[in-house]
Protein backbone atom coordinates (compact mmCIF):
# COMPACT_ATOMS: atom_id res chain seq x y z
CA UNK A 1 -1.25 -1.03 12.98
CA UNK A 2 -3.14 0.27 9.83
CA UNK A 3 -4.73 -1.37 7.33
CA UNK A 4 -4.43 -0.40 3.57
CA UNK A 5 -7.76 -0.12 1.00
CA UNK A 6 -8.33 -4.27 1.62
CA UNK A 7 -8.61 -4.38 5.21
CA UNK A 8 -8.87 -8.35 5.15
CA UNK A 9 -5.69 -8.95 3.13
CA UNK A 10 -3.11 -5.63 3.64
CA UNK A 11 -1.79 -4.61 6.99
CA UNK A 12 1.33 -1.86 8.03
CA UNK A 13 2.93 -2.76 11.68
CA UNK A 14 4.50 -0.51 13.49
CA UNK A 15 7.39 -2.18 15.92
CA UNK A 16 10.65 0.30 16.20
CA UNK A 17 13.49 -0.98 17.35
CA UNK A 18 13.42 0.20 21.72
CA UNK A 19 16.88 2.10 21.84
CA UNK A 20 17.97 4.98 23.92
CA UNK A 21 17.83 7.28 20.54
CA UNK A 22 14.15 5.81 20.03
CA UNK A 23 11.48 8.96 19.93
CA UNK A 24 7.82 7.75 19.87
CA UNK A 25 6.44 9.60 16.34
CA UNK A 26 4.15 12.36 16.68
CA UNK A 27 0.57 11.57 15.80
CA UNK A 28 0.75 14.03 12.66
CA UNK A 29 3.98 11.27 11.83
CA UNK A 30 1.73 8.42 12.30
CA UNK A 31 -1.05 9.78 10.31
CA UNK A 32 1.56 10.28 7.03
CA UNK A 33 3.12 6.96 7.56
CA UNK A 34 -0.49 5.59 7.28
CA UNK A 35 -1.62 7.58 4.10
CA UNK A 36 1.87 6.94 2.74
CA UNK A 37 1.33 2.96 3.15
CA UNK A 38 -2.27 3.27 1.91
CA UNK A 39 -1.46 5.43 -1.08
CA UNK A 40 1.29 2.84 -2.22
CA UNK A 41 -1.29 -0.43 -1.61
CA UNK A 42 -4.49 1.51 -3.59
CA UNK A 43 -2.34 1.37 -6.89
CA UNK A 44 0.57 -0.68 -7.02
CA UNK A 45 3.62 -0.90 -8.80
CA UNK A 46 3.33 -3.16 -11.39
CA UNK A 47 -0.11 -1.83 -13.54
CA UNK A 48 -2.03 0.45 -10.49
CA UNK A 49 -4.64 -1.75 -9.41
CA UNK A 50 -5.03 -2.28 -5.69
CA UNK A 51 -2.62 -4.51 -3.73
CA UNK A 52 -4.01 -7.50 -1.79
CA UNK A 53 -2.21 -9.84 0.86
CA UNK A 54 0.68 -7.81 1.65
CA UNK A 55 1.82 -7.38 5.14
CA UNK A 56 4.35 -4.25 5.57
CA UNK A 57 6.25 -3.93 9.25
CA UNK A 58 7.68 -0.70 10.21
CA UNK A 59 10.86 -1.25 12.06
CA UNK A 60 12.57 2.51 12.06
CA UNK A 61 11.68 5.95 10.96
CA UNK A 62 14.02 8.20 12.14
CA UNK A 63 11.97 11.90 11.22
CA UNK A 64 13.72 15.13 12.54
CA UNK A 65 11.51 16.60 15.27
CA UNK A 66 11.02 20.61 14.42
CA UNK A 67 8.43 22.98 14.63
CA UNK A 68 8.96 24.98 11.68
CA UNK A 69 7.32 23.95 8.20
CA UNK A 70 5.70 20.81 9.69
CA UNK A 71 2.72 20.76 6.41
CA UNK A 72 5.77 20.24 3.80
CA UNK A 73 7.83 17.79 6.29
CA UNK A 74 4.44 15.68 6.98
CA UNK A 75 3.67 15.50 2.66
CA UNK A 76 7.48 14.43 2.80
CA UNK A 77 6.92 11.68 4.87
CA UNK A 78 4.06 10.43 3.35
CA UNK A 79 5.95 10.23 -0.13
CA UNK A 80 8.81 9.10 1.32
CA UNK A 81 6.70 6.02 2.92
CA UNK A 82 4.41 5.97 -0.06
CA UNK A 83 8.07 5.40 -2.45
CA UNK A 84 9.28 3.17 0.16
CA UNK A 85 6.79 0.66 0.36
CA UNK A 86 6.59 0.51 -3.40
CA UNK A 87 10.13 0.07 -4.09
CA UNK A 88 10.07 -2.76 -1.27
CA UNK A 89 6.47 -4.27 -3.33
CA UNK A 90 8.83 -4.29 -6.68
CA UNK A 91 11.51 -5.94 -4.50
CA UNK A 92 9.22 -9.03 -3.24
CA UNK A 93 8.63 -10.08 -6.91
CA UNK A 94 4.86 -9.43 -7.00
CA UNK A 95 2.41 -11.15 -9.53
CA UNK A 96 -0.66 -9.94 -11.31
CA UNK A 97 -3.79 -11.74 -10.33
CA UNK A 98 -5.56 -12.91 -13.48
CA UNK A 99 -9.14 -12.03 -13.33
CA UNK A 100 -11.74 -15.22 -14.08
CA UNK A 101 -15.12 -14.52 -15.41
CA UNK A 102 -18.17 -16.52 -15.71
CA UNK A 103 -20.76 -15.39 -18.50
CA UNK A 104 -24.15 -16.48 -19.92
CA UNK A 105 -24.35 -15.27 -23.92
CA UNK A 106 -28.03 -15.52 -24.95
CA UNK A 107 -28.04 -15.82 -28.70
CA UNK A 108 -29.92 -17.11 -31.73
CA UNK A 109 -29.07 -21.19 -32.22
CA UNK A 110 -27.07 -20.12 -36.05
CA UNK A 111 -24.72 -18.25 -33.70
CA UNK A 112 -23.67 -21.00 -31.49
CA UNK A 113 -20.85 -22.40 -33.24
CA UNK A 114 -19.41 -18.10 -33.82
CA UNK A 115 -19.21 -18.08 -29.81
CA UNK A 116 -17.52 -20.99 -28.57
């Protein structure tokens, strides 16, 4: 389990499917999956603020195992996961949060009626 840039609200689970096929992923795996996921959740899809209360569970990643080039097939993973879990954030229908602000405008009494 990692959590994204919120750690109260935005969570990535990791549960593959058990099958005879299923390899455990490599630590340098893990480690892209988790930057992927919290690339995606520090600016999200819709205007590139941060994401809050989203929950994403792994079930499969099925990432060829070779020795050769491993830097470019790690940064490939961690786009890969990064595009993944934005494509499924545009596919849950997300909403903007509206920001509320309170404020305290100290002005002369002729101005008053100008502010509200």
């Amino acid at each position: 389990m990692a959590t994204g840039n919120d750690a109260h609200a935005t969570s990535l689970r990791h549960s593959a499917v058990a099958s005879p096929q299923h390899v455990k992923l490599s630590q340098a795996h893990r480690s892209a999956i988790i930057a992927g996921f919290r690339a995606a959740t520090a600016a999200g899809p819709l205007i590139g603020d941060m994401v809050h209360g989203v929950g994403v569970k792994l079930i499969f990643a099925d990432i060829e195992h070779s020795n050769h080039i491993s830097n470019v097939r790690d940064a490939i993973v961690l786009s890969t996961t990064r595009n993944a879990v934005r494509q499924s954030l545009l596919g849950a229908r997300p909403r903007l949060l509206e920001p509320v602000y309170e404020i305290e405008v100290l002005t002369i009494a002729e101005c008053v009626e100008q502010i509200r």
